[in-house]
C-alpha atoms as a PDB file:
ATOM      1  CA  UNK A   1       0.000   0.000   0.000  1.00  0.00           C
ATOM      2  CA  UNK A   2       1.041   3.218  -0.998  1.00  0.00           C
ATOM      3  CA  UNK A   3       1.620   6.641   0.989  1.00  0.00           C
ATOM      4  CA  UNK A   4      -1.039   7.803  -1.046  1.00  0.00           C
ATOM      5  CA  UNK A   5      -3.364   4.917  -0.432  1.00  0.00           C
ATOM      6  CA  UNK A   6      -2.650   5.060   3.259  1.00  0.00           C
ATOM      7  CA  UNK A   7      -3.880   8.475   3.416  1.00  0.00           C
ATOM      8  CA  UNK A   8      -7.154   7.739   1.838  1.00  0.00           C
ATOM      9  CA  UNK A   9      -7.872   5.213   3.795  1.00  0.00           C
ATOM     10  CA  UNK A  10      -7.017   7.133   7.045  1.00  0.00           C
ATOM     11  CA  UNK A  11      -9.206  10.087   5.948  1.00  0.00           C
ATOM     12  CA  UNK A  12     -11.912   7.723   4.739  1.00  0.00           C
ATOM     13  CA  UNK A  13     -11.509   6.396   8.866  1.00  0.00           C
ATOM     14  CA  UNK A  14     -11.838   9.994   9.857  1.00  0.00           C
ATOM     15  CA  UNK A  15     -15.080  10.375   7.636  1.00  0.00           C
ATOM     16  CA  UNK A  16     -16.741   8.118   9.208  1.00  0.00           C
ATOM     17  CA  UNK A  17     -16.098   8.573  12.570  1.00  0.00           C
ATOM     18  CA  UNK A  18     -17.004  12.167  12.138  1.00  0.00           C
ATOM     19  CA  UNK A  19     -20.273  11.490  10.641  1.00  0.00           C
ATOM     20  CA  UNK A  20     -20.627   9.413  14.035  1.00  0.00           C
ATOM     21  CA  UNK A  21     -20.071  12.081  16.236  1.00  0.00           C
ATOM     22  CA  UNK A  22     -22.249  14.669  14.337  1.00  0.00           C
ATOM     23  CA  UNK A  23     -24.876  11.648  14.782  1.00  0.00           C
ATOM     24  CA  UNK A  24     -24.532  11.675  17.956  1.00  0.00           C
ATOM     25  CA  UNK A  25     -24.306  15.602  18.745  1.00  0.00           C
ATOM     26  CA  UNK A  26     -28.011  15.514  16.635  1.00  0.00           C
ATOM     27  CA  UNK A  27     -29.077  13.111  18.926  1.00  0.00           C
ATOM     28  CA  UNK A  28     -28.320  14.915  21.453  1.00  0.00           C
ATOM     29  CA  UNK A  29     -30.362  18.380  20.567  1.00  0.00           C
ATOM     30  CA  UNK A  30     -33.796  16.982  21.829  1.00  0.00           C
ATOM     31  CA  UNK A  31     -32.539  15.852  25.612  1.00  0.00           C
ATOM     32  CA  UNK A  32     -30.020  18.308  26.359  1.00  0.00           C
ATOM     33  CA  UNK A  33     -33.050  21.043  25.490  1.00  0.00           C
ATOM     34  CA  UNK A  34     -35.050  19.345  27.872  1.00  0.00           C
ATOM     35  CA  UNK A  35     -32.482  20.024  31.189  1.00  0.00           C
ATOM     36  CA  UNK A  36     -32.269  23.571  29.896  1.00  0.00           C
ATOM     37  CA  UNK A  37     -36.047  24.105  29.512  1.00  0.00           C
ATOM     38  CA  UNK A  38     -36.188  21.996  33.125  1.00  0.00           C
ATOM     39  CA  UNK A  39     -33.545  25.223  34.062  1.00  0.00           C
ATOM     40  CA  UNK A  40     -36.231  27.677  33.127  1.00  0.00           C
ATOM     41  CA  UNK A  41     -34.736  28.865  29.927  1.00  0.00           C
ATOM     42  CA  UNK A  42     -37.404  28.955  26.905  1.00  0.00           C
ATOM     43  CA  UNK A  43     -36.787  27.972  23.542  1.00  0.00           C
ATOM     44  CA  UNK A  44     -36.154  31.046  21.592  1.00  0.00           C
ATOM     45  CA  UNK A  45     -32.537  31.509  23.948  1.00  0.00           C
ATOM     46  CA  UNK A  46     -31.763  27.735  23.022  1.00  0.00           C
ATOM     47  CA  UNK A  47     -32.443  28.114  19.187  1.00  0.00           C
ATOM     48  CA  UNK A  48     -30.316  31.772  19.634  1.00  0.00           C
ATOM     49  CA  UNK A  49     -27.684  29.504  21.303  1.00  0.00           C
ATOM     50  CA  UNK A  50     -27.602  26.463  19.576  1.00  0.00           C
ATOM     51  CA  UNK A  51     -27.090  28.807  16.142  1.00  0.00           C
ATOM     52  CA  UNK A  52     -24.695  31.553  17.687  1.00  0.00           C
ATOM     53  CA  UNK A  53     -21.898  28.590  18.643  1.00  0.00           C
ATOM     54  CA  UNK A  54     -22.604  26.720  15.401  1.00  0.00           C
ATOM     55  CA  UNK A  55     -22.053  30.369  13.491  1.00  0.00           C
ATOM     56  CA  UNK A  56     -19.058  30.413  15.481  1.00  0.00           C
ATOM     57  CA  UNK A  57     -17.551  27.114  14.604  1.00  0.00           C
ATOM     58  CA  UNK A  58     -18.736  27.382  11.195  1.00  0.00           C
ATOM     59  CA  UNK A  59     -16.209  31.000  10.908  1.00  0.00           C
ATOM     60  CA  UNK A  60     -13.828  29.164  12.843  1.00  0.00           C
ATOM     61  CA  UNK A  61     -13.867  26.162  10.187  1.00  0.00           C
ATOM     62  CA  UNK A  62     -13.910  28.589   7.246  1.00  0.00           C
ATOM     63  CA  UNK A  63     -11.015  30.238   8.620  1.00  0.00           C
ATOM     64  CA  UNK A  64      -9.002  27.270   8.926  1.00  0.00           C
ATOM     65  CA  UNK A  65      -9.907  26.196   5.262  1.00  0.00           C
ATOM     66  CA  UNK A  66      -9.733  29.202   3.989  1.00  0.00           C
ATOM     67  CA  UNK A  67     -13.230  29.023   2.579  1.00  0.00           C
ATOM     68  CA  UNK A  68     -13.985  31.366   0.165  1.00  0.00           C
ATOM     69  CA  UNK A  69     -16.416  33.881   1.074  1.00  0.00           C
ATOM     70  CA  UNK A  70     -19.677  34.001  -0.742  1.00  0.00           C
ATOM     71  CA  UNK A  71     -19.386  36.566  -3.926  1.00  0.00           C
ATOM     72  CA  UNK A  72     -21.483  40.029  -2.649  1.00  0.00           C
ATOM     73  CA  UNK A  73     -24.961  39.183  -5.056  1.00  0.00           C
ATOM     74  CA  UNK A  74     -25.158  35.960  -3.091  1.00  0.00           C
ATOM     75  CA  UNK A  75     -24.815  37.291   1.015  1.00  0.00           C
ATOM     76  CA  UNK A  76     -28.865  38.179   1.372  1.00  0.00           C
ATOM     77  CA  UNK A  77     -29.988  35.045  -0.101  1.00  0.00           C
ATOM     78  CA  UNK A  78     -27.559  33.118   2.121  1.00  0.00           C
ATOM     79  CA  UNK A  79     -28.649  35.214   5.160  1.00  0.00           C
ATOM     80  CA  UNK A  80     -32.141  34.879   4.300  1.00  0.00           C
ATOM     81  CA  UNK A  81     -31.880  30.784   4.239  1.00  0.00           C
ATOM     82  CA  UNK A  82     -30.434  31.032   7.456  1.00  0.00           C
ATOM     83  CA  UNK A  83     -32.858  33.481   8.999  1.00  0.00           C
ATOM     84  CA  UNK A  84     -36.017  31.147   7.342  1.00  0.00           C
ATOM     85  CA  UNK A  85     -34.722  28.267   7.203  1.00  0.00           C
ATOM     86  CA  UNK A  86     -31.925  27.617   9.950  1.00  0.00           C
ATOM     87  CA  UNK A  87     -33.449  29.498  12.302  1.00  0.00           C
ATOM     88  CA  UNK A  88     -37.017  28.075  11.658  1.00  0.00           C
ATOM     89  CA  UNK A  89     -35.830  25.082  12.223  1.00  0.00           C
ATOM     90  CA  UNK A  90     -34.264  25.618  15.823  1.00  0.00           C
ATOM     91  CA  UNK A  91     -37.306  27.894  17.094  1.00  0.00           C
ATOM     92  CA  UNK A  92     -39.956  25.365  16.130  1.00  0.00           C
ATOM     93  CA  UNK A  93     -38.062  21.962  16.733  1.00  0.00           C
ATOM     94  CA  UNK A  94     -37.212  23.560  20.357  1.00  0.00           C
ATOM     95  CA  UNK A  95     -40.697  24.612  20.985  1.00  0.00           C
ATOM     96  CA  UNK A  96     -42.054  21.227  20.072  1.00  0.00           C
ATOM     97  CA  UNK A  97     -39.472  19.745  22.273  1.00  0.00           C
ATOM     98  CA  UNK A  98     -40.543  21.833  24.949  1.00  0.00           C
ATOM     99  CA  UNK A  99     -44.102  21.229  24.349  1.00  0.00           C
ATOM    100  CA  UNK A 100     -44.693  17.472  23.310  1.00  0.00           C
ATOM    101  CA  UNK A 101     -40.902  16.169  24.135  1.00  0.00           C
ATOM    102  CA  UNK A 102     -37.900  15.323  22.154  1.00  0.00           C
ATOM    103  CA  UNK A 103     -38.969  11.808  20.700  1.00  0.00           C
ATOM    104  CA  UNK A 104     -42.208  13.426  19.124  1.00  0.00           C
ATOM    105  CA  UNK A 105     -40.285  16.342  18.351  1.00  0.00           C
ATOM    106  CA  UNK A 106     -37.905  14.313  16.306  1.00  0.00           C
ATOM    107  CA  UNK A 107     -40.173  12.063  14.874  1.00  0.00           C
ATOM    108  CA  UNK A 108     -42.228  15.399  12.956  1.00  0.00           C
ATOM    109  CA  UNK A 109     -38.770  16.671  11.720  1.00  0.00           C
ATOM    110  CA  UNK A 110     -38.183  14.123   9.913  1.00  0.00           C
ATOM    111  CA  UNK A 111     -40.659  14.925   7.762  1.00  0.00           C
ATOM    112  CA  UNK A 112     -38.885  16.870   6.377  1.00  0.00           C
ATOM    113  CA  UNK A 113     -38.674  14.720   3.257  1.00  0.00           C
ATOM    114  CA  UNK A 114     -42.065  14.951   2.374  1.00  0.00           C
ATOM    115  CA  UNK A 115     -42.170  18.645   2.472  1.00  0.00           C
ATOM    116  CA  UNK A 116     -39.184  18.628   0.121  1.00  0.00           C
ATOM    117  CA  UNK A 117     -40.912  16.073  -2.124  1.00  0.00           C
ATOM    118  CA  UNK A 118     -43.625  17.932  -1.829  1.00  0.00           C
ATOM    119  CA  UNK A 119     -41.751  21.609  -2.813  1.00  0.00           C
ATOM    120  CA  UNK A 120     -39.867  19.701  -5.639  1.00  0.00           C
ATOM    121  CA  UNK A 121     -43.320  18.685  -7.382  1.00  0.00           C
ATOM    122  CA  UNK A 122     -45.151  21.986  -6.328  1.00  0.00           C
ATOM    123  CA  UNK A 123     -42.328  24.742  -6.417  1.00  0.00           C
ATOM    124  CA  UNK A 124     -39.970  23.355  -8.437  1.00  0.00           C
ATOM    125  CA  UNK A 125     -42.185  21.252 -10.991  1.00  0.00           C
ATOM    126  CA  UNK A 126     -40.020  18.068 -10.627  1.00  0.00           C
ATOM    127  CA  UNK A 127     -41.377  14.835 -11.364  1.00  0.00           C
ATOM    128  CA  UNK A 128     -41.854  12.627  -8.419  1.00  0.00           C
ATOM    129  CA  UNK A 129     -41.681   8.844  -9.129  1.00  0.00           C
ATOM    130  CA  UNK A 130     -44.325   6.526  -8.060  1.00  0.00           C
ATOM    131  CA  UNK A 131     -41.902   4.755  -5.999  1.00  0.00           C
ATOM    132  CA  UNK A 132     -40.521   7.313  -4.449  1.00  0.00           C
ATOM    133  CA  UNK A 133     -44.084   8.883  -4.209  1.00  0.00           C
ATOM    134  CA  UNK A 134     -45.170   5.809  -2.283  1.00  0.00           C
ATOM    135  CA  UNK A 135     -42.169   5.829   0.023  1.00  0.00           C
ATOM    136  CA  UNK A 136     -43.239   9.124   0.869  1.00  0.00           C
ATOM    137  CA  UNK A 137     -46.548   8.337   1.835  1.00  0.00           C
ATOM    138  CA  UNK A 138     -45.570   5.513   3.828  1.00  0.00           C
ATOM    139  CA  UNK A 139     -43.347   8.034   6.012  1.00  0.00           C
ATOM    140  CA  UNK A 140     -46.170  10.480   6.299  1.00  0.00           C
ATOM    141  CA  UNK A 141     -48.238   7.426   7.205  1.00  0.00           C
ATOM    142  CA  UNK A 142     -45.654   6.508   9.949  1.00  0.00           C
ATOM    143  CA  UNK A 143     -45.030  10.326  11.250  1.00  0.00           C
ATOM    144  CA  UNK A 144     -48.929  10.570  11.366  1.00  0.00           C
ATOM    145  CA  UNK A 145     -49.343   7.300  13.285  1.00  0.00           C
ATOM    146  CA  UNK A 146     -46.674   7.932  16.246  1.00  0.00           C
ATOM    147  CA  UNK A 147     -47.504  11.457  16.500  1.00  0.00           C
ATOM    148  CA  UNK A 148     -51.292  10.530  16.947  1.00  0.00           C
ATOM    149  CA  UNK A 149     -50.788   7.097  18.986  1.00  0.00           C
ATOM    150  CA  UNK A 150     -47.745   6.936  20.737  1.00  0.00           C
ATOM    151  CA  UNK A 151     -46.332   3.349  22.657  1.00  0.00           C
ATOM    152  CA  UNK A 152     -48.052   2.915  25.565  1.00  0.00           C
ATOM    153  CA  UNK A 153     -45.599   3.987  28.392  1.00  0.00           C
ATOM    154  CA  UNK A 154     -43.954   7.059  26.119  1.00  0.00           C
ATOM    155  CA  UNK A 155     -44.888   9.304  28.792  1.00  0.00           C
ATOM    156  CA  UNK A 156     -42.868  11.746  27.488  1.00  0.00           C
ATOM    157  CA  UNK A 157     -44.777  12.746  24.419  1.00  0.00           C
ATOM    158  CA  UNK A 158     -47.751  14.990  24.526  1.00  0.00           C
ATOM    159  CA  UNK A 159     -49.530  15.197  21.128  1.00  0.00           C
ATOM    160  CA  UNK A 160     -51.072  18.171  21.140  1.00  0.00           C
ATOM    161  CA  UNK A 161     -51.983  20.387  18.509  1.00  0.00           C
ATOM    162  CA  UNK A 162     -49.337  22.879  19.717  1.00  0.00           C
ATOM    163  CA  UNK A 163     -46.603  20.173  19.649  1.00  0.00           C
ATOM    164  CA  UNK A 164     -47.806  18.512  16.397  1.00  0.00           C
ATOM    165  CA  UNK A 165     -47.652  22.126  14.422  1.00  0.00           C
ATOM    166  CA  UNK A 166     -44.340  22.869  16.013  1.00  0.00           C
ATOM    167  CA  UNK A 167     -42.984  19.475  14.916  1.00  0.00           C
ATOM    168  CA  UNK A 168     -44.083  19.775  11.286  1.00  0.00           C
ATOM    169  CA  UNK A 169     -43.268  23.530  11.185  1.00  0.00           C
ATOM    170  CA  UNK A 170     -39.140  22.102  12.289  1.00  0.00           C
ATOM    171  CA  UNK A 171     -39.758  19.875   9.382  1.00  0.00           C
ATOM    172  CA  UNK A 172     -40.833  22.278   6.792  1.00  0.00           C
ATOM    173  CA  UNK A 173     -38.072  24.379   7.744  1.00  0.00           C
ATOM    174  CA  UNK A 174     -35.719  21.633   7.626  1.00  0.00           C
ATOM    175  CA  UNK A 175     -36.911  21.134   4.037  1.00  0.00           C
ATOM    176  CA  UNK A 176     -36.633  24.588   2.714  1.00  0.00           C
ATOM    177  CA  UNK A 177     -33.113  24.323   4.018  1.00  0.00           C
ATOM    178  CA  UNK A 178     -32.672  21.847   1.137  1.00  0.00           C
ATOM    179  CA  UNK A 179     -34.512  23.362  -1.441  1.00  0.00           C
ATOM    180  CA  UNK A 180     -33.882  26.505  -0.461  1.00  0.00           C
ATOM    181  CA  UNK A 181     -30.050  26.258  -0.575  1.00  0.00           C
ATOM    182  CA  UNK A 182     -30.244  23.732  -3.481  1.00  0.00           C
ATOM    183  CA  UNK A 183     -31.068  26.768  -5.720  1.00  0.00           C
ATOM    184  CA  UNK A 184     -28.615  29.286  -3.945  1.00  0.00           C
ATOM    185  CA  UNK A 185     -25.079  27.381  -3.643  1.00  0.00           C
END
């Protein structure tokens, strides 16, 4: 094996076990927002939070890459996506947290890929297989069935209207992420 080869294969190790620990720091978002809610702070400071540090470590990586910055026609878009989008996404996944906990929480934002699916048809006028139509439908099917009738025992989720429109408003917003930036980078 080659120097070169060596170093693929070591970087390829690295991949993976950072896609591991951003797994992990995702899984965390839903229980750690539950001990600060339990402190008494609301959701709105832990979306502010949540995106002011990963701002920071985002310049922080950029810096270190030496990213290029985005050209001047493309900074309000960009800040617009993360105002919408980004920041949609932490106020209403933290408020359904807050209001119908984490695992319900998570559960509605990921639907997320229904709402793209259903931008891409809608917005975008792209053709949506039947197959992947039908996958679709059988995740809305599944988000709709946990949300509404949750294991006996999950005491931790409260369905409620409030909760359920939080959820799927994280998930939207999680979508338009996607098609959102798909268009602008």
């Amino acid at each position: 094996m080659t120097s070169t080869d060596r170093h693929a294969v070591g970087g390829a190790r690295l991949g993976v076990w950072l896609v591991v620990a951003a797994a992990f720091q995702w899984a965390l978002l839903g229980p750690v927002a539950r001990v600060a809610f339990a402190e008494g702070i609301a959701p709105l400071t832990v979306a502010f939070w949540r995106a002011t540090v990963a701002a920071l470590l985002f310049a922080a990586h950029a810096s270190v890459t030496r990213a290029h910055a985005l050209r001047r026609q493309d900074r309000l878009p960009a800040m617009l996506l993360g105002v919408v989008a980004v920041a949609g996404l932490y106020v209403s996944y933290f408020e359904s947290v807050q209001r119908g906990g984490a695992a319900l929480a998570a559960i509605l934002l990921y639907s997320a890929p229904v709402w793209v699916a259903l931008g891409a048809h809608f917005v975008l006028r792209e053709r949506v297989p039947a197959r992947e139509a039908g996958a679709l439908l059988l995740t809305f099917a599944g988000v709709v069935l946990v949300a509404l009738f949750p294991a006996s025992g999950a005491a931790d989720i409260a369905a409620t209207p409030a909760a359920v429109s939080w959820g799927l408003a994280s998930g939207l917003a999680y979508a338009l992420y996607f098609l959102l930036g798909r268009s602008l980078f």
